[in-house]
Every structure is written in structure tokens, then in C-alpha cells.
N, C-alpha and C. Protein backbone atom coordinates (compact mmCIF):
# COMPACT_ATOMS: atom_id res chain seq x y z
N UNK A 1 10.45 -14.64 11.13
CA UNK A 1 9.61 -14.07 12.17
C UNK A 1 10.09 -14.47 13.56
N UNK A 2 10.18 -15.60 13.42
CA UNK A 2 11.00 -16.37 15.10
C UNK A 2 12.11 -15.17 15.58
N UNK A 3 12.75 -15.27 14.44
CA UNK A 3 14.45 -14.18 14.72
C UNK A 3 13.80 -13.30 15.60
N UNK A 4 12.76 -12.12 14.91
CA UNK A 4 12.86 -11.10 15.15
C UNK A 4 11.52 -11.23 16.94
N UNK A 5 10.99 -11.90 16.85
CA UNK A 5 10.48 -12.23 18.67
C UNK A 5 11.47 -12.48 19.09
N UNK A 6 12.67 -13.29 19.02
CA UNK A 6 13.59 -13.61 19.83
C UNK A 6 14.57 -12.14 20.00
N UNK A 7 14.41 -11.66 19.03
CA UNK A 7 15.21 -10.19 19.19
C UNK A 7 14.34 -9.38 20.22
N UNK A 8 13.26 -9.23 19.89
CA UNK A 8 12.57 -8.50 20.80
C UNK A 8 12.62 -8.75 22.94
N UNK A 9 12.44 -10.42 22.85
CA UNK A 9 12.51 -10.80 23.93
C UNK A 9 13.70 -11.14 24.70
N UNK A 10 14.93 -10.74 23.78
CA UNK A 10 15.82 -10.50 24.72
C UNK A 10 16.32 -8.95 25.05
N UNK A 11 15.62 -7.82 24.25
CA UNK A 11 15.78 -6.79 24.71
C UNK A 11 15.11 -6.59 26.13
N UNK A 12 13.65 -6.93 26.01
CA UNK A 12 13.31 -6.76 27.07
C UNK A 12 13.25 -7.69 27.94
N UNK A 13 14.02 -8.89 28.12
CA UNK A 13 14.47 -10.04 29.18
C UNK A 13 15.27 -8.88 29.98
N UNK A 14 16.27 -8.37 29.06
CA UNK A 14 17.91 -7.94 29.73
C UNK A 14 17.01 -6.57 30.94
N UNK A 15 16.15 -5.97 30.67
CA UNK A 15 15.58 -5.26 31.92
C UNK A 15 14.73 -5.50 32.47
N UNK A 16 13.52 -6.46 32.15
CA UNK A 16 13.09 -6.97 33.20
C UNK A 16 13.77 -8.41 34.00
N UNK A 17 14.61 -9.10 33.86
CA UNK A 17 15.33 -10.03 34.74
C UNK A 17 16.05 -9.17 35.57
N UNK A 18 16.43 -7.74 35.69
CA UNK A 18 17.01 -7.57 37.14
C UNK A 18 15.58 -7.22 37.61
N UNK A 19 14.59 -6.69 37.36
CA UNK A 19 13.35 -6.32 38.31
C UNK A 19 12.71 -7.53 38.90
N UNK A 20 13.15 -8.81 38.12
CA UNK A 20 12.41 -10.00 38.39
C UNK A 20 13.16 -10.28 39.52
N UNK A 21 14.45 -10.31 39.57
CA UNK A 21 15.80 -10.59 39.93
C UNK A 21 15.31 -10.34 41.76
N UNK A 22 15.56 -8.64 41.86
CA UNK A 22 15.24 -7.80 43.19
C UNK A 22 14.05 -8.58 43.35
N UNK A 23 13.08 -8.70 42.58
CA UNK A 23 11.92 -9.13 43.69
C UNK A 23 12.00 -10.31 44.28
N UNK A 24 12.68 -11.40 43.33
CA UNK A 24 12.85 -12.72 44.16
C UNK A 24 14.36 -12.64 45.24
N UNK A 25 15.01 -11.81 45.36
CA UNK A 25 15.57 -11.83 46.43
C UNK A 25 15.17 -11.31 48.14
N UNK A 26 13.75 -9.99 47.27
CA UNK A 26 13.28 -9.75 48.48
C UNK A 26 12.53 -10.26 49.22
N UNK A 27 11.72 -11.27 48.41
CA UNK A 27 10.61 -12.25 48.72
C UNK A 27 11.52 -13.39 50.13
N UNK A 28 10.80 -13.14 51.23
CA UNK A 28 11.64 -14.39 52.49
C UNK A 28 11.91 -15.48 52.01
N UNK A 29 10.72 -16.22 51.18
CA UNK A 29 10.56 -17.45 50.84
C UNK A 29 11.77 -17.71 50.26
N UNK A 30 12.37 -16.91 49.10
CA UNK A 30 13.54 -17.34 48.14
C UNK A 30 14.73 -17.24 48.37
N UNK A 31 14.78 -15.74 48.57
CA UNK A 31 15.87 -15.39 49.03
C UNK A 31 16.94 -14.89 47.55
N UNK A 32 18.26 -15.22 47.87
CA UNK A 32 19.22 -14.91 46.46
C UNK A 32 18.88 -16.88 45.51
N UNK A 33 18.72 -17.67 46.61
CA UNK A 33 18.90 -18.75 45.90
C UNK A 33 18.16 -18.87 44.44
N UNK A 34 17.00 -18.69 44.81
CA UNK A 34 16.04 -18.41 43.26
C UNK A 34 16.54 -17.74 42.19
N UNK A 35 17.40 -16.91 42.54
CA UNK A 35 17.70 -16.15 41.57
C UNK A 35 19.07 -17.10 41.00
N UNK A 36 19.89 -17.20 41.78
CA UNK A 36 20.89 -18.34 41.23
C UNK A 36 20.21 -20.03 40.47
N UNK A 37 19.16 -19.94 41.08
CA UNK A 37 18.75 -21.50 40.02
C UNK A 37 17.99 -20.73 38.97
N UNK A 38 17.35 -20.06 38.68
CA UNK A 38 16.97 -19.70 37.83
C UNK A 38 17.97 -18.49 36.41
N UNK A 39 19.19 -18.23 36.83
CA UNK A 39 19.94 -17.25 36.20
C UNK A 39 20.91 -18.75 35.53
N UNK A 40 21.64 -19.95 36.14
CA UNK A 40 21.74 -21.17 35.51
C UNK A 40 21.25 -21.54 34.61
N UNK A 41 19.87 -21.66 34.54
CA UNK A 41 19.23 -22.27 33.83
C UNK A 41 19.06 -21.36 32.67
N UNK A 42 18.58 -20.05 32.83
CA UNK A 42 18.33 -19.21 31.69
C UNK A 42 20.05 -19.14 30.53
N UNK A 43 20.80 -18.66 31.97
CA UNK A 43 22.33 -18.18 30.95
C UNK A 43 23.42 -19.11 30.62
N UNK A 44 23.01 -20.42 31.49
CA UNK A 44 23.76 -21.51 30.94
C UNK A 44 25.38 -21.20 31.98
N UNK A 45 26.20 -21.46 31.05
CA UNK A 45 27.89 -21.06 31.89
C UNK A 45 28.05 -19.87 32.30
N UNK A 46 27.63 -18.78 31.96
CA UNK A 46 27.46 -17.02 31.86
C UNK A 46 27.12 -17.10 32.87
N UNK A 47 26.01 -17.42 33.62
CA UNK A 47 25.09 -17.40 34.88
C UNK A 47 26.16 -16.72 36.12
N UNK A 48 27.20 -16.88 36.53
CA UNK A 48 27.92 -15.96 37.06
C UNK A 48 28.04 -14.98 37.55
N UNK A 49 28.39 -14.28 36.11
CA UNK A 49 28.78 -12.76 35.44
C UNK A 49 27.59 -12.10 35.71
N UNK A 50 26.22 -13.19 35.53
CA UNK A 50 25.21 -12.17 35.75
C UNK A 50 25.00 -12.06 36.79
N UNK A 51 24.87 -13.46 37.48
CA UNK A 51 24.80 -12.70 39.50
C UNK A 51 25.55 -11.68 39.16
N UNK A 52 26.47 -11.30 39.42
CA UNK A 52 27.64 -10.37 39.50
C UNK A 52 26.59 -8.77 39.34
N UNK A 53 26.21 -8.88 38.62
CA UNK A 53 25.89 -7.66 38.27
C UNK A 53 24.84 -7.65 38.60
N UNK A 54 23.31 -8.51 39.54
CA UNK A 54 22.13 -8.51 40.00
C UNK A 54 23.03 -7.95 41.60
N UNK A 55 24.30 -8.90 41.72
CA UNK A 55 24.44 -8.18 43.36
C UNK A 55 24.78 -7.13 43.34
N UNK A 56 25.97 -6.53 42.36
CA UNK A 56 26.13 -5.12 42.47
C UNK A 56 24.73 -4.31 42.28
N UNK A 57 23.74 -4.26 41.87
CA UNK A 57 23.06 -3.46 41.80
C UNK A 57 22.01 -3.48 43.19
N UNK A 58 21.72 -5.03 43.54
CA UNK A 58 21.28 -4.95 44.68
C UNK A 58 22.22 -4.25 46.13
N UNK A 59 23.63 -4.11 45.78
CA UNK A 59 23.88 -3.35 46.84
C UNK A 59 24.18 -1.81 46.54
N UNK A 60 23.67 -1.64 45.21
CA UNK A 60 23.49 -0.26 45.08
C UNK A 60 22.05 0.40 45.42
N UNK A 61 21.20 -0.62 44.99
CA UNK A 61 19.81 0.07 45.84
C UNK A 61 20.00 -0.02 47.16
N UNK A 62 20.65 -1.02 48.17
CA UNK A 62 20.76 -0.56 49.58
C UNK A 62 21.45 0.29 49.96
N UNK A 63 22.39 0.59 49.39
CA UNK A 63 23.21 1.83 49.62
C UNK A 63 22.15 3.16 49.17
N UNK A 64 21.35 3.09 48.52
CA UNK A 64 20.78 4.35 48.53
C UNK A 64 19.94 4.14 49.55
N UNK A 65 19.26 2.85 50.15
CA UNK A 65 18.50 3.10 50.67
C UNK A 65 18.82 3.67 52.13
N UNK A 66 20.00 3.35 52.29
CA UNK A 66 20.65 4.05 53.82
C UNK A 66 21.29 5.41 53.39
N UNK A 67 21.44 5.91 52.39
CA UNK A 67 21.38 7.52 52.43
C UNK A 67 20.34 7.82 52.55
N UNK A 68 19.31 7.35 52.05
CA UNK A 68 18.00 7.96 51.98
C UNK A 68 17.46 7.75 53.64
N UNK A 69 17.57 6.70 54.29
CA UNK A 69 17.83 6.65 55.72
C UNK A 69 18.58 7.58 56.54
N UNK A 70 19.83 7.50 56.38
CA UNK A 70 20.38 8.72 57.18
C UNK A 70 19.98 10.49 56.55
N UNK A 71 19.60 10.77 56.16
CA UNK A 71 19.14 11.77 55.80
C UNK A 71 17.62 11.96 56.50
N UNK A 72 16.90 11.15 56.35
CA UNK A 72 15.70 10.99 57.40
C UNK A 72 16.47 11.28 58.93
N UNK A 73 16.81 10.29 58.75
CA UNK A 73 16.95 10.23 60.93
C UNK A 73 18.14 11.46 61.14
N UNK A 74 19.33 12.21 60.29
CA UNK A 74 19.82 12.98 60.26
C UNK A 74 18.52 14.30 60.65
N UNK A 75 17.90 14.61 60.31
CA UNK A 75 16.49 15.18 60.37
C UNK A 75 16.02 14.97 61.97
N UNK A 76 15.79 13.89 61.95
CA UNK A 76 15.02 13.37 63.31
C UNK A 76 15.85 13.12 64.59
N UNK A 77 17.33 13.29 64.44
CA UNK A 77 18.26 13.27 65.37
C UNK A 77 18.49 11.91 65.84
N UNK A 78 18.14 10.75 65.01
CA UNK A 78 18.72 9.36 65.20
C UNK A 78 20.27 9.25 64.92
N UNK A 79 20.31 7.97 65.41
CA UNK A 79 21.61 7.56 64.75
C UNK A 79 21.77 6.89 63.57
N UNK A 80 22.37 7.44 63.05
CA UNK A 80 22.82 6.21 61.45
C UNK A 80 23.91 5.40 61.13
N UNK A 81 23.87 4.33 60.39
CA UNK A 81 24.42 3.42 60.00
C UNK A 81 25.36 3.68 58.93
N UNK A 82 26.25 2.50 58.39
CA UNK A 82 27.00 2.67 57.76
C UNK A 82 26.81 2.45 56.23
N UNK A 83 27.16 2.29 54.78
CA UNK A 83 27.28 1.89 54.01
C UNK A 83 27.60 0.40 53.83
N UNK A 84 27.95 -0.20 52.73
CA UNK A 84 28.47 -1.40 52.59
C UNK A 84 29.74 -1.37 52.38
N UNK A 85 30.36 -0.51 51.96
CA UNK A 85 31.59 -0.08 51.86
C UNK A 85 32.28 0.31 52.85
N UNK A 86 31.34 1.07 54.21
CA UNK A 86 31.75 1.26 55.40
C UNK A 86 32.72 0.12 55.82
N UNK A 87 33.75 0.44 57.22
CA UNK A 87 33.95 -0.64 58.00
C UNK A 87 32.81 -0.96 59.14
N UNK A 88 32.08 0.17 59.49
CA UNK A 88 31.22 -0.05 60.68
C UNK A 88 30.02 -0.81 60.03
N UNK A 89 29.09 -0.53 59.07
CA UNK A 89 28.69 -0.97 58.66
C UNK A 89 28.47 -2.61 57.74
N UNK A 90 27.22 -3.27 57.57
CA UNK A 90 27.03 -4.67 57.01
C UNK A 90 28.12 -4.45 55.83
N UNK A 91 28.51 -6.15 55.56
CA UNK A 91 29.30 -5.61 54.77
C UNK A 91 28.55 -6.20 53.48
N UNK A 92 27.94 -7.63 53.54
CA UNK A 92 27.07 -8.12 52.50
C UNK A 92 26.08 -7.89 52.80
N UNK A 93 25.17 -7.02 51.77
CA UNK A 93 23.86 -6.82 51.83
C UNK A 93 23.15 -8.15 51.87
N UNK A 94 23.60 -9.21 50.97
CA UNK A 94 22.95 -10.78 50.68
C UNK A 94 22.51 -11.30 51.68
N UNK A 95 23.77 -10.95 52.62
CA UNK A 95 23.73 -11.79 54.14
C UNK A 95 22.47 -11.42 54.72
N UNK A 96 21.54 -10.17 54.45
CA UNK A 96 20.50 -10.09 55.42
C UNK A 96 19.19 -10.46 54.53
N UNK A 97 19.10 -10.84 53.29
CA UNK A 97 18.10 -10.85 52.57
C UNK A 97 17.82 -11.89 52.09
């Protein structure tokens, strides 16, 4: 019986730890650090690999979120910003969060 909870709770660890992930980076208080003491502790040596893939995705939601930005102010006749990939543009999303 143990096996099969532990089967269960790492299916659904593996998608809710990036939702857990984004929120404790967005939270002021924490920042990315929380997420690095706590991704240690859960994944042991791995802990890494998984940042790795909490930041890529966190700079894939900011990247949408500045299309979804310039498309607004594109509309409203603002100016817009760059990507992360941009040169004009931030280049680490981390750095502001």
C-alpha cells in the first residue's frame, strides 16, 4: 500500500512543485532562494537539474507575459520592451524577482 501512495505522490509532486515553485519565487519575502533550499532538500544531488527547469519555465511565463504586454500597449501606442532573449531587453528574469 505504501508503494502505491508513494506512486501516487510523486505523480502529482512532479506538477504541483513547479506551481509551488512560481509562487514562492513570486512571493517578495522568498524570492528564488526558497525554492533552492527547499528543491535540496526534497531532490537531494538532482536539486540542480531541477532549478534548471523551474527557471526555464519561469522565463517562459515572462516571456509570454511581455508578448502579452506588447500586444496591449502595441494597441495603446506605448512603447515596448524586449524579451529575455532580446539584447535590449532584461536578460535574467531572476534578477528582478
Amino acid at each position: 500500500m505504501a508503494s502505491r501512495m508513494y506512486a501516487k505522490f510523486e505523480k502529482y509532486w512532479d506538477e504541483f512543485s513547479t506551481i509551488m515553485a512560481v509562487a514562492g519565487v513570486l512571493d517578495p519575502r522568498y524570492k528564488f532562494q526558497i525554492v533552492e533550499w527547499g528543491y535540496e532538500k526534497a531532490y537531494g544531488e538532482t536539486y540542480k537539474s531541477e532549478l534548471a527547469i523551474i527557471k526555464q519555465k519561469l522565463i517562459l511565463l515572462f516571456n509570454e507575459y511581455l508578448d502579452e504586454s506588447k500586444l496591449k500597449n502595441s494597441k495603446d501606442g506605448q512603447p515596448t520592451c524586449g524579451s529575455l532573449n532580446s539584447q535590449e531587453g532584461p536578460q535574467d528574469v531572476l534578477e528582478y524577482v
